[in-house]
N, C-alpha and C. Protein backbone atom coordinates (compact mmCIF):
# COMPACT_ATOMS: atom_id res chain seq x y z
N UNK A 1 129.55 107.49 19.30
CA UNK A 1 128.35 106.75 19.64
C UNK A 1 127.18 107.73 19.73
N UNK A 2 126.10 107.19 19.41
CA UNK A 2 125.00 107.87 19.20
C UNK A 2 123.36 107.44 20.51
N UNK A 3 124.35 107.52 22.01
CA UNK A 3 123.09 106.64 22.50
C UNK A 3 122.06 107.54 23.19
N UNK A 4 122.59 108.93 22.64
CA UNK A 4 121.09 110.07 22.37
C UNK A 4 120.10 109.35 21.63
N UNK A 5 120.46 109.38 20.50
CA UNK A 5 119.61 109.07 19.47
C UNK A 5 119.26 107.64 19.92
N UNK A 6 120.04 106.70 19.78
CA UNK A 6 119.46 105.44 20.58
C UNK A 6 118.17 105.25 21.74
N UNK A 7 118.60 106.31 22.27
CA UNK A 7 117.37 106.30 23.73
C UNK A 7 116.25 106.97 23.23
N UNK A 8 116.04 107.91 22.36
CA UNK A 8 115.36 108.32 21.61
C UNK A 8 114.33 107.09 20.39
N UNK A 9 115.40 106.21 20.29
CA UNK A 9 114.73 105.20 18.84
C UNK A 9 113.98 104.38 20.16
N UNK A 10 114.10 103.93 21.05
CA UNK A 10 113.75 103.22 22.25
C UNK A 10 112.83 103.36 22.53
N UNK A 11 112.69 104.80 22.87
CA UNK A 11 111.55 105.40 24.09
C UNK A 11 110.30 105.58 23.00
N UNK A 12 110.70 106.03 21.40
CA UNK A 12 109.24 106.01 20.78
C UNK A 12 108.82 104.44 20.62
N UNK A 13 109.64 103.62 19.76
CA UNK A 13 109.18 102.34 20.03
C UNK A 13 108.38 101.63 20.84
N UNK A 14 109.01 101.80 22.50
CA UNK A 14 108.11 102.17 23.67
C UNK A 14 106.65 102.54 23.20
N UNK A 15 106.46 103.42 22.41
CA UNK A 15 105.14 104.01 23.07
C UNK A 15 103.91 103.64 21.36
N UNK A 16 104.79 103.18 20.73
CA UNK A 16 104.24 102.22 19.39
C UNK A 16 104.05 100.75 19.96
N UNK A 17 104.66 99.67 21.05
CA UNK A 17 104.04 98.81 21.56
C UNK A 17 104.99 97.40 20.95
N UNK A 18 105.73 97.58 20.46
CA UNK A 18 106.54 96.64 19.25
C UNK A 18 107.82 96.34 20.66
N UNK A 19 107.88 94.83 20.59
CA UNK A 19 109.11 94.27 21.75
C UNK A 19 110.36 94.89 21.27
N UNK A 20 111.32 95.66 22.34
CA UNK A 20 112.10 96.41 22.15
C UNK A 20 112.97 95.94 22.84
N UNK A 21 113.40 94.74 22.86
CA UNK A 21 114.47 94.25 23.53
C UNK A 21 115.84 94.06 23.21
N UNK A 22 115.88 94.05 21.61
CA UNK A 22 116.99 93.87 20.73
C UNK A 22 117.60 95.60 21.26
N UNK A 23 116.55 96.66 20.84
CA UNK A 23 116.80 97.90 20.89
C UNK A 23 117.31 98.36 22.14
N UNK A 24 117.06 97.32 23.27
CA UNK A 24 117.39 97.66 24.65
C UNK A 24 118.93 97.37 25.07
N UNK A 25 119.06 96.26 24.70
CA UNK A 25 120.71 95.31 24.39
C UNK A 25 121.53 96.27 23.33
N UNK A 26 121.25 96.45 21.93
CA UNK A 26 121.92 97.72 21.58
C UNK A 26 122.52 99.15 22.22
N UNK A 27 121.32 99.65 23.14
CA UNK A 27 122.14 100.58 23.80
C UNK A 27 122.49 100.28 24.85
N UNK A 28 122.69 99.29 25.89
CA UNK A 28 123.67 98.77 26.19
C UNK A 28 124.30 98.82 25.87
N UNK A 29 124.76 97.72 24.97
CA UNK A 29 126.09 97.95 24.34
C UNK A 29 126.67 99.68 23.89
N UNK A 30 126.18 100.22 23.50
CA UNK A 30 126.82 101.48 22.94
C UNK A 30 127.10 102.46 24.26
N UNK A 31 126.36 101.97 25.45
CA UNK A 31 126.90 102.88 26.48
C UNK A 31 127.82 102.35 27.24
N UNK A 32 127.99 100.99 27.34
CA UNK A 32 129.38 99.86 27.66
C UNK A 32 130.63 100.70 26.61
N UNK A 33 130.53 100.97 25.29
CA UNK A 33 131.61 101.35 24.69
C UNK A 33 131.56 102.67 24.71
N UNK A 34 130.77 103.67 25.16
CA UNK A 34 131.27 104.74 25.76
C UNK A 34 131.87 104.76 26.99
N UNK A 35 131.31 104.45 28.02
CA UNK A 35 132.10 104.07 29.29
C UNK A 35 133.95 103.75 29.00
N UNK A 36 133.68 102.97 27.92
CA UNK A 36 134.94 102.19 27.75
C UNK A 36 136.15 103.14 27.27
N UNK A 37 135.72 104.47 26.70
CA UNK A 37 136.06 105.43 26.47
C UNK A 37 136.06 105.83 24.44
N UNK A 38 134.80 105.14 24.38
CA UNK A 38 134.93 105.10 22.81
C UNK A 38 133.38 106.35 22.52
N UNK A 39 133.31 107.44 23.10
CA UNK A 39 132.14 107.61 23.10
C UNK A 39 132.32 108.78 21.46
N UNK A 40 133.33 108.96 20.77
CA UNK A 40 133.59 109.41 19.70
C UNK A 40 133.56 108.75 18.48
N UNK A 41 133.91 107.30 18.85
CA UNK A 41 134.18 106.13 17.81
C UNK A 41 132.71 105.81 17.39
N UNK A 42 133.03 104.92 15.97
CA UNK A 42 131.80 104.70 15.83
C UNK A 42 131.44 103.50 16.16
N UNK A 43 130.00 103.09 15.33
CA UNK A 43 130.15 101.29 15.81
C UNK A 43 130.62 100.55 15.84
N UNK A 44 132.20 100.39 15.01
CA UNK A 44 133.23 99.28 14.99
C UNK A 44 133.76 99.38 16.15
N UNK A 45 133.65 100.53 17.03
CA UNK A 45 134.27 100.12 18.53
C UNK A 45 133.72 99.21 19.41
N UNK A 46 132.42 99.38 19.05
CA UNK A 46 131.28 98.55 20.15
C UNK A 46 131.77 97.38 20.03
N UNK A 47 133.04 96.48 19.57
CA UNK A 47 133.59 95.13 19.40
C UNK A 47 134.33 94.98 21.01
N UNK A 48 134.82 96.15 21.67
CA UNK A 48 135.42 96.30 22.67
C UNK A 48 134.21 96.42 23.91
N UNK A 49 132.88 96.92 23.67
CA UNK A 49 132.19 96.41 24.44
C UNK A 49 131.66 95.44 24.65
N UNK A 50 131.71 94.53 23.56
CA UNK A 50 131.02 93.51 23.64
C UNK A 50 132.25 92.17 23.96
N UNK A 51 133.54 92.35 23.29
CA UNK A 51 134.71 90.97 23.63
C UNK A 51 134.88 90.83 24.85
N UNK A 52 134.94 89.74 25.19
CA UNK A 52 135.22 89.03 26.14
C UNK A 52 136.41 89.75 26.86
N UNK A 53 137.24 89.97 28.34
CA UNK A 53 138.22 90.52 28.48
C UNK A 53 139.28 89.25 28.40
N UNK A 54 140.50 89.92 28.20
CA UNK A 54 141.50 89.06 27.87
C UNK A 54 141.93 88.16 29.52
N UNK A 55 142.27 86.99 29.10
CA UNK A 55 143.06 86.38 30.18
C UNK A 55 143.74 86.53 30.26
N UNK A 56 144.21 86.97 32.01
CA UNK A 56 145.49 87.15 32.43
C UNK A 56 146.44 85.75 32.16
């Protein structure tokens, strides 16, 4: 995961004035799937941050 660079695509956006909310929910997600322990994987992991958890 790349949510260096992510917080980076963010924070200039930020300061260009353009709604950055999609961009905000993205790294979310990519720091949900690091947490999750995928912080090596690439974006096909972020499926595990984002699915639902399984029912017991």
């Amino acid at each position: 995961m790349e949510v260096a660079g992510i917080d980076h695509i963010v924070h200039a956006a930020e300061r260009r004035g353009p709604d950055v909310t999609v961009l905000r929910a993205v790294k979310r997600v990519a720091e949900r799937a690091v947490a999750l322990g995928h912080g090596g994987g690439d974006w096909s992991s972020t499926i595990d941050a984002v699915r639902p958890p399984a029912a017991d």
